[in-house]
PDB file of N, CA and C in Angstrom:
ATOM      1  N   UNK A   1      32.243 -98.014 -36.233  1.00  0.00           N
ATOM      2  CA  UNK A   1      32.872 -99.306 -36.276  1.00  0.00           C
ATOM      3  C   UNK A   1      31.958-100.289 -36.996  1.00  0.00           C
ATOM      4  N   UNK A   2      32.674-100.752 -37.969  1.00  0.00           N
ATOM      5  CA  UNK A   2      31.559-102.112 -38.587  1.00  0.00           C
ATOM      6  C   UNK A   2      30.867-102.954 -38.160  1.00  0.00           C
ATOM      7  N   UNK A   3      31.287-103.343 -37.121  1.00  0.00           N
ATOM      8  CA  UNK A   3      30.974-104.276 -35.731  1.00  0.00           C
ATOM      9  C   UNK A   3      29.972-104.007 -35.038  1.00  0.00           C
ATOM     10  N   UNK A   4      29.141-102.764 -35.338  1.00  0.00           N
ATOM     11  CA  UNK A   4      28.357-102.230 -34.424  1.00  0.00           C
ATOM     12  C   UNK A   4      27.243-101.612 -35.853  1.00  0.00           C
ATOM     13  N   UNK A   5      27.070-101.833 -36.888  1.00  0.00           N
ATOM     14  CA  UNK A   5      26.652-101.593 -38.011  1.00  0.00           C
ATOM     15  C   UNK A   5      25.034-102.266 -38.262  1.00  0.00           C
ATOM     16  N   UNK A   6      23.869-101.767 -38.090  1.00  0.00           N
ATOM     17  CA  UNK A   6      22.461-102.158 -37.921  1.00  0.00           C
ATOM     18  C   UNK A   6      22.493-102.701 -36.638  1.00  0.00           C
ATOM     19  N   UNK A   7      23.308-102.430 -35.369  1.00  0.00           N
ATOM     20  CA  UNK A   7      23.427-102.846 -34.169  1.00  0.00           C
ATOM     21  C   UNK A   7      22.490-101.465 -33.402  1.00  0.00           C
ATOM     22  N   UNK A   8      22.335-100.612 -33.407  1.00  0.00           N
ATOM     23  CA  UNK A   8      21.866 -99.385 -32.760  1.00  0.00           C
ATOM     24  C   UNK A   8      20.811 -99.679 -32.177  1.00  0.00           C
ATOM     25  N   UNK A   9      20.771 -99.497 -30.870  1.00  0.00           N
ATOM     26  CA  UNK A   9      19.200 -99.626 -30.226  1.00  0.00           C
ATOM     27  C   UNK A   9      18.752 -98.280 -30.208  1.00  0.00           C
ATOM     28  N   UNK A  10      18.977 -97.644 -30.665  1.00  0.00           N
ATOM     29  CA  UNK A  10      18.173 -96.090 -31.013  1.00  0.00           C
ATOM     30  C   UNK A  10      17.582 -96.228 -32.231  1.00  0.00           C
ATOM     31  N   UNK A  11      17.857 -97.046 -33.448  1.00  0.00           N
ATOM     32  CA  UNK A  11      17.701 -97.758 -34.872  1.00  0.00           C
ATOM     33  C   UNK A  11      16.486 -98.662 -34.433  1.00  0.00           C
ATOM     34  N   UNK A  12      17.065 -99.443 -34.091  1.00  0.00           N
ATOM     35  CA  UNK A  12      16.513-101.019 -34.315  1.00  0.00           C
ATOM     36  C   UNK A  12      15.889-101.359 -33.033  1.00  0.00           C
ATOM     37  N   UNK A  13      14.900-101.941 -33.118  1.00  0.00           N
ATOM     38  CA  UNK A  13      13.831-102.578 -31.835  1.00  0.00           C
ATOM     39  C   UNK A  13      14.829-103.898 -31.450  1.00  0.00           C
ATOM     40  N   UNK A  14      15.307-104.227 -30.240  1.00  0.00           N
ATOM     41  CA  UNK A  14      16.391-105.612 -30.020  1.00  0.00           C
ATOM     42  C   UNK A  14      17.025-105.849 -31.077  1.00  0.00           C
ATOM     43  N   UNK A  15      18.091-104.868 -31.390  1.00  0.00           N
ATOM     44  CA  UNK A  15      19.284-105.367 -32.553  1.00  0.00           C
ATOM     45  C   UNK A  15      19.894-106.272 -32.609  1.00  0.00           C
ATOM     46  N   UNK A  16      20.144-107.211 -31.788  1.00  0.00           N
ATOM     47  CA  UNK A  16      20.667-108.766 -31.326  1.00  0.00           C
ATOM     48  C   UNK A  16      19.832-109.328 -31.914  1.00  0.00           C
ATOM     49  N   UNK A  17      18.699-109.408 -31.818  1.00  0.00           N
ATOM     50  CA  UNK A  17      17.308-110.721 -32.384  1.00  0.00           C
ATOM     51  C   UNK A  17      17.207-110.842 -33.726  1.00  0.00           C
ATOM     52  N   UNK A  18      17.640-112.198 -34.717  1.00  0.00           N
ATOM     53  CA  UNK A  18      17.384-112.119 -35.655  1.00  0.00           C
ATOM     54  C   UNK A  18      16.544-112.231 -35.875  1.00  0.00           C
ATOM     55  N   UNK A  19      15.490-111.305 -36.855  1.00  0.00           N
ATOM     56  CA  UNK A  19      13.832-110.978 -37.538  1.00  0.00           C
ATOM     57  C   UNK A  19      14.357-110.530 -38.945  1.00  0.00           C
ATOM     58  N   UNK A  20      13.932-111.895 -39.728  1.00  0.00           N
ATOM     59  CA  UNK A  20      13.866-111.429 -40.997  1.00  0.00           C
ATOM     60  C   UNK A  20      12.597-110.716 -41.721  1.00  0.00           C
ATOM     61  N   UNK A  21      11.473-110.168 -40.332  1.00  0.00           N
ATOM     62  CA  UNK A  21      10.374-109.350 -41.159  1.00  0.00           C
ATOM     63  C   UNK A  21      10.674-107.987 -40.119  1.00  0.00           C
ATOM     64  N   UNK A  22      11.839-107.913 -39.592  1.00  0.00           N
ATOM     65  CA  UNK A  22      11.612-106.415 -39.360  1.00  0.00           C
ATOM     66  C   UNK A  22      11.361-105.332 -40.087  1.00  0.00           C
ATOM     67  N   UNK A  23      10.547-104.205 -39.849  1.00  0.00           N
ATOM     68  CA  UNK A  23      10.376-103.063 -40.568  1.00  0.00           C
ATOM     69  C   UNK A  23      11.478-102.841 -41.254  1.00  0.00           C
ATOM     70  N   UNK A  24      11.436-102.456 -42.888  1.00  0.00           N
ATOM     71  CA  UNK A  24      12.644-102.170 -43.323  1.00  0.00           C
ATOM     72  C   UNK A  24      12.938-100.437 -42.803  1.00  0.00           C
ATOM     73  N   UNK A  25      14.744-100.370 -42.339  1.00  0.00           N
ATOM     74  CA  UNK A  25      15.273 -98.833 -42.097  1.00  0.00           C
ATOM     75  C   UNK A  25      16.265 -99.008 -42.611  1.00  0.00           C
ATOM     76  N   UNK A  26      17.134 -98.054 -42.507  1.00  0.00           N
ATOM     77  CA  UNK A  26      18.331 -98.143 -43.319  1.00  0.00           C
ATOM     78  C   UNK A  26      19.282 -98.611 -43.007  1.00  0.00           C
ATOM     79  N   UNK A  27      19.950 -99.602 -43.763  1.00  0.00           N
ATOM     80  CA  UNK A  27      21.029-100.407 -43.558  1.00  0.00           C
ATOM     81  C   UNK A  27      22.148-100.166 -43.673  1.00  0.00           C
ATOM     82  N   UNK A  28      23.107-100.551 -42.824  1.00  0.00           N
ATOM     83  CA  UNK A  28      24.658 -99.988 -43.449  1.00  0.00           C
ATOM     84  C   UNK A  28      25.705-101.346 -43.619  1.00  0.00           C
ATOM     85  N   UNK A  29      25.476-102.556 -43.902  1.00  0.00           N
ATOM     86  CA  UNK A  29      25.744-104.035 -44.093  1.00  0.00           C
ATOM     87  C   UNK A  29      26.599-103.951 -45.215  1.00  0.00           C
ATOM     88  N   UNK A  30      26.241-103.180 -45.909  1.00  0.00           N
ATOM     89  CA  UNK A  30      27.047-102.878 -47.189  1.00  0.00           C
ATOM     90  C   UNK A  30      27.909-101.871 -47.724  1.00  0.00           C
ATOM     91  N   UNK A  31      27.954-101.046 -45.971  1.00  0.00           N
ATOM     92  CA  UNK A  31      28.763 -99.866 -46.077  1.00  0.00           C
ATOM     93  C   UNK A  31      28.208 -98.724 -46.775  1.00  0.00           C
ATOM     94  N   UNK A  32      29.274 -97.488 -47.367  1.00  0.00           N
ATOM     95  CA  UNK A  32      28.706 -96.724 -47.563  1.00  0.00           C
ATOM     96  C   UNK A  32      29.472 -95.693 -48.446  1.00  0.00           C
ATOM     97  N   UNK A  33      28.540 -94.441 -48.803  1.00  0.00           N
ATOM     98  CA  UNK A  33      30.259 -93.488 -49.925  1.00  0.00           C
ATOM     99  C   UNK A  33      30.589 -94.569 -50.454  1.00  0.00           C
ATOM    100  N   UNK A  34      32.216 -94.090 -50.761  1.00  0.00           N
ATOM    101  CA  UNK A  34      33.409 -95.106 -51.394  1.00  0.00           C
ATOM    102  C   UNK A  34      33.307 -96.453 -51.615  1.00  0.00           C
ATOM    103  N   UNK A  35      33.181 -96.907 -49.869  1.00  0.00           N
ATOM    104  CA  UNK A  35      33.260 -97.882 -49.807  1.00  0.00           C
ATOM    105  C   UNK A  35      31.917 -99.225 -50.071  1.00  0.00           C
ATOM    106  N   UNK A  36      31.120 -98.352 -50.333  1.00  0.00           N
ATOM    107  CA  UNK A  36      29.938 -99.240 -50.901  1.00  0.00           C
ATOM    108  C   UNK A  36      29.802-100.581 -51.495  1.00  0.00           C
ATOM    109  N   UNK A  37      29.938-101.751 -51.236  1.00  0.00           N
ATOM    110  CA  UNK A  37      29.567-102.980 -51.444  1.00  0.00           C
ATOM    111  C   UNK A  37      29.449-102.657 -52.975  1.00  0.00           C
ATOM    112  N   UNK A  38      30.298-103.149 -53.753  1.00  0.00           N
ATOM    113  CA  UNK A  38      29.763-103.286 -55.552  1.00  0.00           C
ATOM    114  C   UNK A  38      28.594-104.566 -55.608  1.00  0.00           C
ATOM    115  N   UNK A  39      28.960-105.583 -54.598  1.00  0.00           N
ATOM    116  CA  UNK A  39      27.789-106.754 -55.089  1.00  0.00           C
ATOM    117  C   UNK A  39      26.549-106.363 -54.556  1.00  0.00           C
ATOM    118  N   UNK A  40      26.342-105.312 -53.380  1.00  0.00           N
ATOM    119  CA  UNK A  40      25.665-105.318 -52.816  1.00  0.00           C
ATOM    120  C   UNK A  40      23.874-105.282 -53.441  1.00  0.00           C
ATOM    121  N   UNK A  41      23.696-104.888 -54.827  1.00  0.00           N
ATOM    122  CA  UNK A  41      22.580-105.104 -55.226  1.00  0.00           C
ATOM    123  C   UNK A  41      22.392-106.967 -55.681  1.00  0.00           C
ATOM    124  N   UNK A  42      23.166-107.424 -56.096  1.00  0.00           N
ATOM    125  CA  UNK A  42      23.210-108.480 -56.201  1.00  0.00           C
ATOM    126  C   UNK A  42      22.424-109.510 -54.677  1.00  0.00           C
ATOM    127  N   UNK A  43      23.340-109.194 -53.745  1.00  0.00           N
ATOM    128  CA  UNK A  43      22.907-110.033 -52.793  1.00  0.00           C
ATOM    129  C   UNK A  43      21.622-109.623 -51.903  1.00  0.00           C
ATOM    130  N   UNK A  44      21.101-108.405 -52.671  1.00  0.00           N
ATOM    131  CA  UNK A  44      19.641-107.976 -51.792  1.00  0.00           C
ATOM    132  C   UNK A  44      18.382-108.907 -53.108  1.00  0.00           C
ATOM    133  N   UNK A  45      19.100-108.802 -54.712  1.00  0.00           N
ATOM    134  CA  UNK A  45      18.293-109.356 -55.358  1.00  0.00           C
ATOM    135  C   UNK A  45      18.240-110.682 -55.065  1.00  0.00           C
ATOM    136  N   UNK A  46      19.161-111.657 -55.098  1.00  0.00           N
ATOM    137  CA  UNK A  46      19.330-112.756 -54.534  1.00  0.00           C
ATOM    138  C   UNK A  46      18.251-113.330 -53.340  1.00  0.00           C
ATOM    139  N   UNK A  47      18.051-112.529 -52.398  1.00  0.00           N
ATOM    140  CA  UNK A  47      17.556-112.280 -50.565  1.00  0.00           C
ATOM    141  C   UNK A  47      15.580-112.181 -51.651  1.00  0.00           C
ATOM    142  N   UNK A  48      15.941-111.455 -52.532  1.00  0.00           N
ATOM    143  CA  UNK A  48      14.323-110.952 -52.811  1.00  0.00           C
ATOM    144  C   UNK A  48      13.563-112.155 -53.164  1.00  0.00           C
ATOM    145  N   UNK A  49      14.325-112.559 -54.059  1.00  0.00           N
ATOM    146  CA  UNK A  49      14.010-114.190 -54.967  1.00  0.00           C
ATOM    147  C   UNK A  49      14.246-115.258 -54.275  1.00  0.00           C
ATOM    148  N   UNK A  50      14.774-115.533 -53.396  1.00  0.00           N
ATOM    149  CA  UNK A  50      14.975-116.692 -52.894  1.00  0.00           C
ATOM    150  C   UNK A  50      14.356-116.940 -51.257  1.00  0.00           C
ATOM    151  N   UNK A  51      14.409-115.830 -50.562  1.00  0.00           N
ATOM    152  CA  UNK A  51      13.677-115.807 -49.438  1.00  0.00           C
ATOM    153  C   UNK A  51      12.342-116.423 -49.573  1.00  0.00           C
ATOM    154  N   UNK A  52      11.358-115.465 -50.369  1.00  0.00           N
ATOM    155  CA  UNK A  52       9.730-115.999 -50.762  1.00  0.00           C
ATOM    156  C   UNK A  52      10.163-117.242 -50.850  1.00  0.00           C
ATOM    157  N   UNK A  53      10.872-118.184 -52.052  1.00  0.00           N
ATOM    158  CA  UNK A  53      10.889-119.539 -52.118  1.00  0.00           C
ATOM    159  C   UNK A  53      10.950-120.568 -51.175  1.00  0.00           C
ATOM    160  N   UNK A  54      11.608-119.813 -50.321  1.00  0.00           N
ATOM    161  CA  UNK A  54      12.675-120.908 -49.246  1.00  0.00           C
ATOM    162  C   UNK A  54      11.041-120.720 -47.915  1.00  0.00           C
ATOM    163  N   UNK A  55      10.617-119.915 -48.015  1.00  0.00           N
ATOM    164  CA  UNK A  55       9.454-119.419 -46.371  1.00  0.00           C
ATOM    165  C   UNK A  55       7.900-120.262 -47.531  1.00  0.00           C
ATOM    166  N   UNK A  56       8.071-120.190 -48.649  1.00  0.00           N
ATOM    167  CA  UNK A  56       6.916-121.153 -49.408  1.00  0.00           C
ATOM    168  C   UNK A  56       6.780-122.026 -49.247  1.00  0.00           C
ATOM    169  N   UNK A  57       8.063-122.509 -49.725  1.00  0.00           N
ATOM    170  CA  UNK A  57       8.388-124.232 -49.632  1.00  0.00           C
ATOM    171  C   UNK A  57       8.476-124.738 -48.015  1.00  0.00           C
ATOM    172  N   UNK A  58       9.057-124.459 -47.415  1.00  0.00           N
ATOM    173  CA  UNK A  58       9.012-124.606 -45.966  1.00  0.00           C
ATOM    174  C   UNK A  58       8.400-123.366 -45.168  1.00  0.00           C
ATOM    175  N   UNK A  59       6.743-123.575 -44.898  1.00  0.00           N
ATOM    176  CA  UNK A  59       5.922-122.760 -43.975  1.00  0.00           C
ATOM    177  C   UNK A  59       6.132-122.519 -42.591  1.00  0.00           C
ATOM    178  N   UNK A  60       6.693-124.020 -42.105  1.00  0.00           N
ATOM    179  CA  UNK A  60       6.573-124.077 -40.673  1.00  0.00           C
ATOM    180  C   UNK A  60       8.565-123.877 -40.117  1.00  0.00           C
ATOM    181  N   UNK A  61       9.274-123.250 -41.032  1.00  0.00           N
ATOM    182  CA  UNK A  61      10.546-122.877 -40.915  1.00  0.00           C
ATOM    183  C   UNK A  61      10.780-121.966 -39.552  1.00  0.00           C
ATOM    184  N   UNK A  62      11.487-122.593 -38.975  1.00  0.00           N
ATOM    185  CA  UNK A  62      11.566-122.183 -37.489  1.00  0.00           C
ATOM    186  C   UNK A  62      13.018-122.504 -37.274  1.00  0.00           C
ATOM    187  N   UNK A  63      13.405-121.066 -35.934  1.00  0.00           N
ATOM    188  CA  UNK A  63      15.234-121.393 -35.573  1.00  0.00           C
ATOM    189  C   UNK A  63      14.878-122.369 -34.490  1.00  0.00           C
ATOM    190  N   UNK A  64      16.175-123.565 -34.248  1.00  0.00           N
ATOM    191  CA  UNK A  64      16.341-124.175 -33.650  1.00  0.00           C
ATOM    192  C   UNK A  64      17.197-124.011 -31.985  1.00  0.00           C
ATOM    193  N   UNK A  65      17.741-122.364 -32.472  1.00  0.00           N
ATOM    194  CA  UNK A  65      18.558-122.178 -31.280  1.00  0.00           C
ATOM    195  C   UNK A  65      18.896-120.788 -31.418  1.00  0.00           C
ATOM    196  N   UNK A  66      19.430-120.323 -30.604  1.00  0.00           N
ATOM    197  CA  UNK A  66      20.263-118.525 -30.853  1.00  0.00           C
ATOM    198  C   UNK A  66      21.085-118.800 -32.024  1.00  0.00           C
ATOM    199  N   UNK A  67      21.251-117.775 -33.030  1.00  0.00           N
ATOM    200  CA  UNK A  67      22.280-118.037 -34.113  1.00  0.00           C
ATOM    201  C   UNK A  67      23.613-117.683 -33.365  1.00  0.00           C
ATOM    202  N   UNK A  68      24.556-118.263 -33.997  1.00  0.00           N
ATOM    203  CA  UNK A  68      25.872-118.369 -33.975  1.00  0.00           C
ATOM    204  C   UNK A  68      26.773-117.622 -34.420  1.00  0.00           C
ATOM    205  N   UNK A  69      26.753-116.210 -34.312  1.00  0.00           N
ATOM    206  CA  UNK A  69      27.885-115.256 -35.023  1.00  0.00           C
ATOM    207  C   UNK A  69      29.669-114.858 -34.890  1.00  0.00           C
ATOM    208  N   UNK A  70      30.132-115.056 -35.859  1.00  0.00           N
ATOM    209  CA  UNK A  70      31.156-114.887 -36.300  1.00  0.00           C
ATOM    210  C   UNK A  70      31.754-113.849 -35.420  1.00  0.00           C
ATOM    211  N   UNK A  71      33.469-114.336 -34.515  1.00  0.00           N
ATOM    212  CA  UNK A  71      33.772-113.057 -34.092  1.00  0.00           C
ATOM    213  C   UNK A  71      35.703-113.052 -34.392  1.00  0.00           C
ATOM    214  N   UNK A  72      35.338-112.319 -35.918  1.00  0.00           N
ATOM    215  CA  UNK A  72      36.571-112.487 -36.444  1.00  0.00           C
ATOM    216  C   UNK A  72      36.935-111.337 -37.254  1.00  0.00           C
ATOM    217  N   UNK A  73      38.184-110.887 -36.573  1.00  0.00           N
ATOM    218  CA  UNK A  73      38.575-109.351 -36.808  1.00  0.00           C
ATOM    219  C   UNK A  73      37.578-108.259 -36.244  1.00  0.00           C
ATOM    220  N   UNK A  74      36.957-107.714 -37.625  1.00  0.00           N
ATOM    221  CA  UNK A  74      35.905-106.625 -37.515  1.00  0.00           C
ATOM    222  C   UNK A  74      34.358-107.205 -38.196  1.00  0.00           C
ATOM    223  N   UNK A  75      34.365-108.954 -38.780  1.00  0.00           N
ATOM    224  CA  UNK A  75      33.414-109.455 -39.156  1.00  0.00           C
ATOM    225  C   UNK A  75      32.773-110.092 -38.160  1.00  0.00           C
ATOM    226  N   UNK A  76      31.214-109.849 -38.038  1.00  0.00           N
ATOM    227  CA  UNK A  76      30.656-110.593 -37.177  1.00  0.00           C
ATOM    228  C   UNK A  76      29.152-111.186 -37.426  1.00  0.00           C
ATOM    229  N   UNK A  77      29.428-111.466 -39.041  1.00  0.00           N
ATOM    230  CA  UNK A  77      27.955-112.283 -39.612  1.00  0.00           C
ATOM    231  C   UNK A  77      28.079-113.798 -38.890  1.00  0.00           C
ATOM    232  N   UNK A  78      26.558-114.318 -39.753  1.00  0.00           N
ATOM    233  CA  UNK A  78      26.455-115.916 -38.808  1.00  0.00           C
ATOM    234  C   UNK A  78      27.542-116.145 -39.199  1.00  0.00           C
ATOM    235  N   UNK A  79      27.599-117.228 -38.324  1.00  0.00           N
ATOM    236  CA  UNK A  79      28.613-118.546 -38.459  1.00  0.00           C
ATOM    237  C   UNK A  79      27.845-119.844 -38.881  1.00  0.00           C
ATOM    238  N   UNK A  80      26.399-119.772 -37.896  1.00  0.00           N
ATOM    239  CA  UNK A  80      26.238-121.063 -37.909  1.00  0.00           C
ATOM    240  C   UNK A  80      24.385-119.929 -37.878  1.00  0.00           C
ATOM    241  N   UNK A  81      23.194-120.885 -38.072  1.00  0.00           N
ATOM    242  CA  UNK A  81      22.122-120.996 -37.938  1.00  0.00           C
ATOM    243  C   UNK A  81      21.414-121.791 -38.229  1.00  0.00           C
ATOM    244  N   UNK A  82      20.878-122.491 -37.020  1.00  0.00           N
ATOM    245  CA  UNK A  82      20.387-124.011 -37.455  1.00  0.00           C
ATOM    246  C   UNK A  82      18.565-123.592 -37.190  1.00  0.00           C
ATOM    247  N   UNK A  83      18.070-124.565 -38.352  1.00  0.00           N
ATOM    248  CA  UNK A  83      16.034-124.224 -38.406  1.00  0.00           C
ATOM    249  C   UNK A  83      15.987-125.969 -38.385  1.00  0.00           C
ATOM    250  N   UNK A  84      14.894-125.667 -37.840  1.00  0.00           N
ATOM    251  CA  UNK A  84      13.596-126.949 -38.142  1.00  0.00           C
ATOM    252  C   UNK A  84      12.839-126.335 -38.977  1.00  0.00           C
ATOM    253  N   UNK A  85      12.862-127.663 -39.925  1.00  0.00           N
ATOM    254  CA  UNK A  85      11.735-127.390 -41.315  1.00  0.00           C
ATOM    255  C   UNK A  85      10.513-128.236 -40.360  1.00  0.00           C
TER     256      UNK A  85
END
């Protein structure tokens, strides 16, 4: 089920907790076979280049609260995630 996709606690150390320096493993965000994400190199290049910028420019970038995820259909990215710069 998509819904449950980099969710595995046999995978992932607290799959709920967003950590954008977790160990990289393998992802399935972008699906897979067939159905493979066509943008999907796009939006990891995007993530490569712009992450460094955004954690440069703002050092002390911190969440302000639990993020807010989406619970619509079979999608369940943020909705909302609020930081203190």
């Amino acid at each position: 089920m998509l819904a449950a996709a980099n969710r595995d606690p046999q995978i992932w150390d607290d799959p709920a907790r967003f950590d954008p320096r977790r160990a990289i493993k393998p992802n399935f965000s972008f699906g897979a076979g067939l159905h493979f994400c066509v943008g999907a190199p796009l939006a990891r290049l995007e993530l490569q280049i712009a992450l460094p910028i955004v954690f440069e420019r703002c050092p002390d970038l911190r969440l302000c609260g639990a993020p807010d995820y989406s619970n619509k259909y079979h999608f369940h990215g943020l909705e909302r995630l609020l930081l203190h710069i």
